[in-house]
N, C-alpha and C. Protein backbone atom coordinates (compact mmCIF):
# COMPACT_ATOMS: atom_id res chain seq x y z
N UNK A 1 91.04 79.53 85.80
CA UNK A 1 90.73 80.77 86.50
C UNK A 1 91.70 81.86 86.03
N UNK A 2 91.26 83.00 85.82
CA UNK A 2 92.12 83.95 85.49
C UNK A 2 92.78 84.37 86.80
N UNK A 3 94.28 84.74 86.09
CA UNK A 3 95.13 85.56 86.75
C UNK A 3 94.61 86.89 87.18
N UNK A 4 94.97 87.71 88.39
CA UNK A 4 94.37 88.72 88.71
C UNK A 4 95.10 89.25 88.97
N UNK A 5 96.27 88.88 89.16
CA UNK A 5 97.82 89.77 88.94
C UNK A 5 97.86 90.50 87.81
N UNK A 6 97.54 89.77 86.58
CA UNK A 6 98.07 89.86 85.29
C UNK A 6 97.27 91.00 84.66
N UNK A 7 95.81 91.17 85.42
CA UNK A 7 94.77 91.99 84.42
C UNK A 7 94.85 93.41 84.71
N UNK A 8 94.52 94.13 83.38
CA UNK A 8 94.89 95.42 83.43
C UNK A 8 93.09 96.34 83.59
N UNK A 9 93.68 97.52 84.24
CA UNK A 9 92.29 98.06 84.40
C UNK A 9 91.76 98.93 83.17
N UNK A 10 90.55 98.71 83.26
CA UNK A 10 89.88 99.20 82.16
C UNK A 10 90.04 100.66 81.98
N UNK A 11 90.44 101.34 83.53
CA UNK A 11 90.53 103.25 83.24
C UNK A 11 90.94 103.46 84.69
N UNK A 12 92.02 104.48 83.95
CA UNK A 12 92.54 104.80 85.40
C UNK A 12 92.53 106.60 85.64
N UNK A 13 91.70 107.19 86.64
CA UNK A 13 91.84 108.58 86.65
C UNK A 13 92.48 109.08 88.01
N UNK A 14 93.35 110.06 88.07
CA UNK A 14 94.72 110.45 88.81
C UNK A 14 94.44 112.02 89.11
N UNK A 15 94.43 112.46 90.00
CA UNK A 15 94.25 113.81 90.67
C UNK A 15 95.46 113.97 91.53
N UNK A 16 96.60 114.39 91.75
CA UNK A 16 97.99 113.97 92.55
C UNK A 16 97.83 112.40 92.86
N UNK A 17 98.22 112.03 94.24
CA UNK A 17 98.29 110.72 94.98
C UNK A 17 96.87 110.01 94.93
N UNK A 18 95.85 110.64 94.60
CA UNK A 18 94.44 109.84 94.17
C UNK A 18 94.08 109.28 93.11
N UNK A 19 93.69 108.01 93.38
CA UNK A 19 93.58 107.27 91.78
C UNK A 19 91.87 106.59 92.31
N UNK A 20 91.55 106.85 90.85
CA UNK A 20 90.48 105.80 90.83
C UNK A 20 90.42 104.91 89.72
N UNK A 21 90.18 103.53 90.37
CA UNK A 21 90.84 102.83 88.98
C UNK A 21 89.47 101.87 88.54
N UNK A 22 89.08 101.50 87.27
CA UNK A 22 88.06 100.87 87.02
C UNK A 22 88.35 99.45 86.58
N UNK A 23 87.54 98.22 87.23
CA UNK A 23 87.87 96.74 86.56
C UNK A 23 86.80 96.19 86.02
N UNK A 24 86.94 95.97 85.37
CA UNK A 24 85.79 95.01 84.72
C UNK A 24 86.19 93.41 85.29
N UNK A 25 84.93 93.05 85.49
CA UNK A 25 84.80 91.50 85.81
C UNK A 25 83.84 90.62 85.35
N UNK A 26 84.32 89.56 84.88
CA UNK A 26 83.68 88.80 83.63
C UNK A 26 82.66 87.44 84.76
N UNK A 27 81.06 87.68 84.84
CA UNK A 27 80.90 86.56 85.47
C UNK A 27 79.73 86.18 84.86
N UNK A 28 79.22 84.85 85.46
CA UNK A 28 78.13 83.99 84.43
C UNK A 28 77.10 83.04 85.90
N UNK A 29 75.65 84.23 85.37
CA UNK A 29 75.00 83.53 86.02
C UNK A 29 74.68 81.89 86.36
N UNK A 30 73.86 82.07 87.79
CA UNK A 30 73.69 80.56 87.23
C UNK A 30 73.32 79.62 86.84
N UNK A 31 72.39 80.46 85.59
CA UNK A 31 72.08 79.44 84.62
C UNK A 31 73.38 79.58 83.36
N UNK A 32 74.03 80.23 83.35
CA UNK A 32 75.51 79.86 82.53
C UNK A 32 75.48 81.28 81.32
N UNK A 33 74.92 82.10 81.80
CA UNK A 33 74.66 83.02 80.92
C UNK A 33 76.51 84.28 81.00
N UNK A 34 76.59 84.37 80.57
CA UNK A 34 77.86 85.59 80.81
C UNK A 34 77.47 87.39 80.97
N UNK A 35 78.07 87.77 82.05
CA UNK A 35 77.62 89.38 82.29
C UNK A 35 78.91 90.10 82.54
N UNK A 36 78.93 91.43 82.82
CA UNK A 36 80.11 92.10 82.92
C UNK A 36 79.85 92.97 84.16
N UNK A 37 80.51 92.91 85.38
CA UNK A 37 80.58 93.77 86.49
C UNK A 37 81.36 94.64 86.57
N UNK A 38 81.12 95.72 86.65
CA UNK A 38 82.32 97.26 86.88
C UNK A 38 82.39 97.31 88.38
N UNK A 39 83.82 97.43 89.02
CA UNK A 39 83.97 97.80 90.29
C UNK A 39 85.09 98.79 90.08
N UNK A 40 84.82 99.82 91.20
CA UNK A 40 85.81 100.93 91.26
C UNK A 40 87.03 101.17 92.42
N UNK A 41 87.95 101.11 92.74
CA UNK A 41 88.82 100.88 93.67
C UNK A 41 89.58 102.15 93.58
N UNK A 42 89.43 102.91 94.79
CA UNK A 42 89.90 104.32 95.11
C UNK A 42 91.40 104.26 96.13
N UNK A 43 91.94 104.79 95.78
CA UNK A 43 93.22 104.64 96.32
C UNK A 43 94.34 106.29 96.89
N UNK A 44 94.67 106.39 97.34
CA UNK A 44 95.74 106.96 97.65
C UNK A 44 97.66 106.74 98.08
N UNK A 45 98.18 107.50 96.88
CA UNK A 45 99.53 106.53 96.94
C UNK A 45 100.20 107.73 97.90
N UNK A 46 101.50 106.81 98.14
CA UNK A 46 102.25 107.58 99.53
C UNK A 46 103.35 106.63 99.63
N UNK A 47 104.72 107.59 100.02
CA UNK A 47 105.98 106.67 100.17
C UNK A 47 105.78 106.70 101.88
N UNK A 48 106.53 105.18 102.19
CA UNK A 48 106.84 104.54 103.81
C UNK A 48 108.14 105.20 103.83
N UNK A 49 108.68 104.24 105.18
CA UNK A 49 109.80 105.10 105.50
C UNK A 49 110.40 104.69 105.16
N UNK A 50 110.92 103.11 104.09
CA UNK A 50 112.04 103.18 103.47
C UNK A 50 111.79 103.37 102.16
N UNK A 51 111.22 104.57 101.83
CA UNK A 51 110.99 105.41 100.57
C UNK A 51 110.58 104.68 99.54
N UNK A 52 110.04 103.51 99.97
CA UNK A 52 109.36 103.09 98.85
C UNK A 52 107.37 103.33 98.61
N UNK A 53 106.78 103.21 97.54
CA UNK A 53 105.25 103.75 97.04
C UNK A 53 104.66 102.50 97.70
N UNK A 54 103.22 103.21 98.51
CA UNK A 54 102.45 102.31 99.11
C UNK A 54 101.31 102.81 98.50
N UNK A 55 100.07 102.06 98.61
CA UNK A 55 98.84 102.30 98.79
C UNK A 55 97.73 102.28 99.54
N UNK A 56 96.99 103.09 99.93
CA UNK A 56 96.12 102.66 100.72
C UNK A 56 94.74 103.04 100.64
N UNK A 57 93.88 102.53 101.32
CA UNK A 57 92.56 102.92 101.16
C UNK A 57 91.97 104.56 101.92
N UNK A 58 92.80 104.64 103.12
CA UNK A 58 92.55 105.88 103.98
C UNK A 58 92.95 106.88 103.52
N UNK A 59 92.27 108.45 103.64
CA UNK A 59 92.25 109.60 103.27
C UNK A 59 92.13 110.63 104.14
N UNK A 60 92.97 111.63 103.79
CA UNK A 60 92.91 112.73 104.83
C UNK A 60 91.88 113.55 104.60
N UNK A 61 91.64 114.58 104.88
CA UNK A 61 90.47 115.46 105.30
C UNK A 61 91.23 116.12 103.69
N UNK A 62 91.99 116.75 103.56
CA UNK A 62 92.83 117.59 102.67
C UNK A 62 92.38 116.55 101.04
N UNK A 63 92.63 115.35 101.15
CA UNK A 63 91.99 114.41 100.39
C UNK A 63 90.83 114.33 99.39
N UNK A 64 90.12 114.71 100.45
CA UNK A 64 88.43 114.60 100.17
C UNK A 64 87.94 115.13 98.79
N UNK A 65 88.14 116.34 98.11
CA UNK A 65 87.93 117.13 97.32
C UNK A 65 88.63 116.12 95.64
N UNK A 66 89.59 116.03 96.10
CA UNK A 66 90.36 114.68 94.77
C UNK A 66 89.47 113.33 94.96
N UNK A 67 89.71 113.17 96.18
CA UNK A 67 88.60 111.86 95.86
C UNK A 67 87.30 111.54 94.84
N UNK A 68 86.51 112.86 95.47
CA UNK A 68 84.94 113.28 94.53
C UNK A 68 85.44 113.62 93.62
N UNK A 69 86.27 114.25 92.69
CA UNK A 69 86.75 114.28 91.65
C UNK A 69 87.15 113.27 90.47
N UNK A 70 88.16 112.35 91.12
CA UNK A 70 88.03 110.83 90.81
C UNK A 70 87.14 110.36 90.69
N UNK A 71 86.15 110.38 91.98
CA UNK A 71 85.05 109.25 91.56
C UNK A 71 83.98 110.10 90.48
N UNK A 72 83.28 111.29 90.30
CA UNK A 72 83.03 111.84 89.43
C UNK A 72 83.83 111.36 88.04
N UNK A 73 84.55 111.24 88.24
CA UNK A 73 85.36 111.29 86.31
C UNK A 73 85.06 109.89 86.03
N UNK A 74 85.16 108.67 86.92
CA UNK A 74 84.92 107.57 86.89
C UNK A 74 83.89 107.37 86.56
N UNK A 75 82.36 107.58 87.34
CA UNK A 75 81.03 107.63 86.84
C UNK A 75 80.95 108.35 85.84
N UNK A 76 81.41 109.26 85.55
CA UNK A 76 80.91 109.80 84.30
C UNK A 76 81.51 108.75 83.18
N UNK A 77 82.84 108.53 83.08
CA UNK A 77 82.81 106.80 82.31
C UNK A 77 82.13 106.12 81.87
N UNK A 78 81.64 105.79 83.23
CA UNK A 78 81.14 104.08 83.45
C UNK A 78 79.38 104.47 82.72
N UNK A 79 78.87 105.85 82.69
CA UNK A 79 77.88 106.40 82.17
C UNK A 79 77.71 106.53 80.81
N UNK A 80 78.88 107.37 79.82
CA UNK A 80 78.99 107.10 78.82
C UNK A 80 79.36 106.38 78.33
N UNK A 81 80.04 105.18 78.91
CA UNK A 81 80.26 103.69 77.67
C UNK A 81 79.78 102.39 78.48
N UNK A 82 78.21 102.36 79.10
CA UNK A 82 77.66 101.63 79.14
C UNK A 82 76.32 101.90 79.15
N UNK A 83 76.15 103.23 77.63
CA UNK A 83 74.86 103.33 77.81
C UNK A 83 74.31 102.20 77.20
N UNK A 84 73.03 101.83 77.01
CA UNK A 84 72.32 100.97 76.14
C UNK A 84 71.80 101.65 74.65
N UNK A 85 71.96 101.57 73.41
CA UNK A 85 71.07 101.94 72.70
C UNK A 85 69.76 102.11 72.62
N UNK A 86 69.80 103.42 71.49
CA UNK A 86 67.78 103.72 72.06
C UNK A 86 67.05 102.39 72.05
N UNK A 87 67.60 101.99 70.47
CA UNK A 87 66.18 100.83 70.71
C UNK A 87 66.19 99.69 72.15
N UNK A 88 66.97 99.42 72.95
CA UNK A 88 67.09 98.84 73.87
C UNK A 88 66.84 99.14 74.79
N UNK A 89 65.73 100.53 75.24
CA UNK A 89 65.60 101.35 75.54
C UNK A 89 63.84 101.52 76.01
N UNK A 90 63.60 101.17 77.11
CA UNK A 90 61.42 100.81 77.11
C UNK A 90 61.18 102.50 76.95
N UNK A 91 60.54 102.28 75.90
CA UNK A 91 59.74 103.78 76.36
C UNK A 91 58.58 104.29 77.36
């Protein structure tokens, strides 16, 4: 089983304390075939009170505007480098 500590993300886009980060995940139907899943994990960083960097999932109102930004830059990504070629393509 892979480490999930160890793996690095495929793209990471940063607006101040907002990140959106992209993973790829390697899985195989089950008839044994292999596919690739994109998931996106939105974040906001922030120091606690003994000044060290946290993360979390919650967002302020002030937030909101970086968020859609992030996730915009992300889809637009995940759009241009997983198009399919024409011929792969039903007309």
């Amino acid at each position: 089983m892979e480490n999930i500590e160890n793996k690095q993300p495929e793209m990471k886009f940063r607006a101040g304390a907002i990140s959106a980060t992209i993973w790829s995940n390697a899985m195989t139907t089950k008839s044994g075939e292999p596919f690739e899943v994109k998931s996106i994990q939105v974040n906001r960083a922030y120091k606690d009170k003994q000044d060290e960097w946290q993360n979390t999932g919650s967002f302020r109102t002030a937030d909101l505007p970086k968020v859609k930004f992030v996730l915009d830059k992300a889809y637009e990504y995940l759009v241009v480098n997983t198009q399919k070629p024409i011929e792969d393509v039903a007309a």
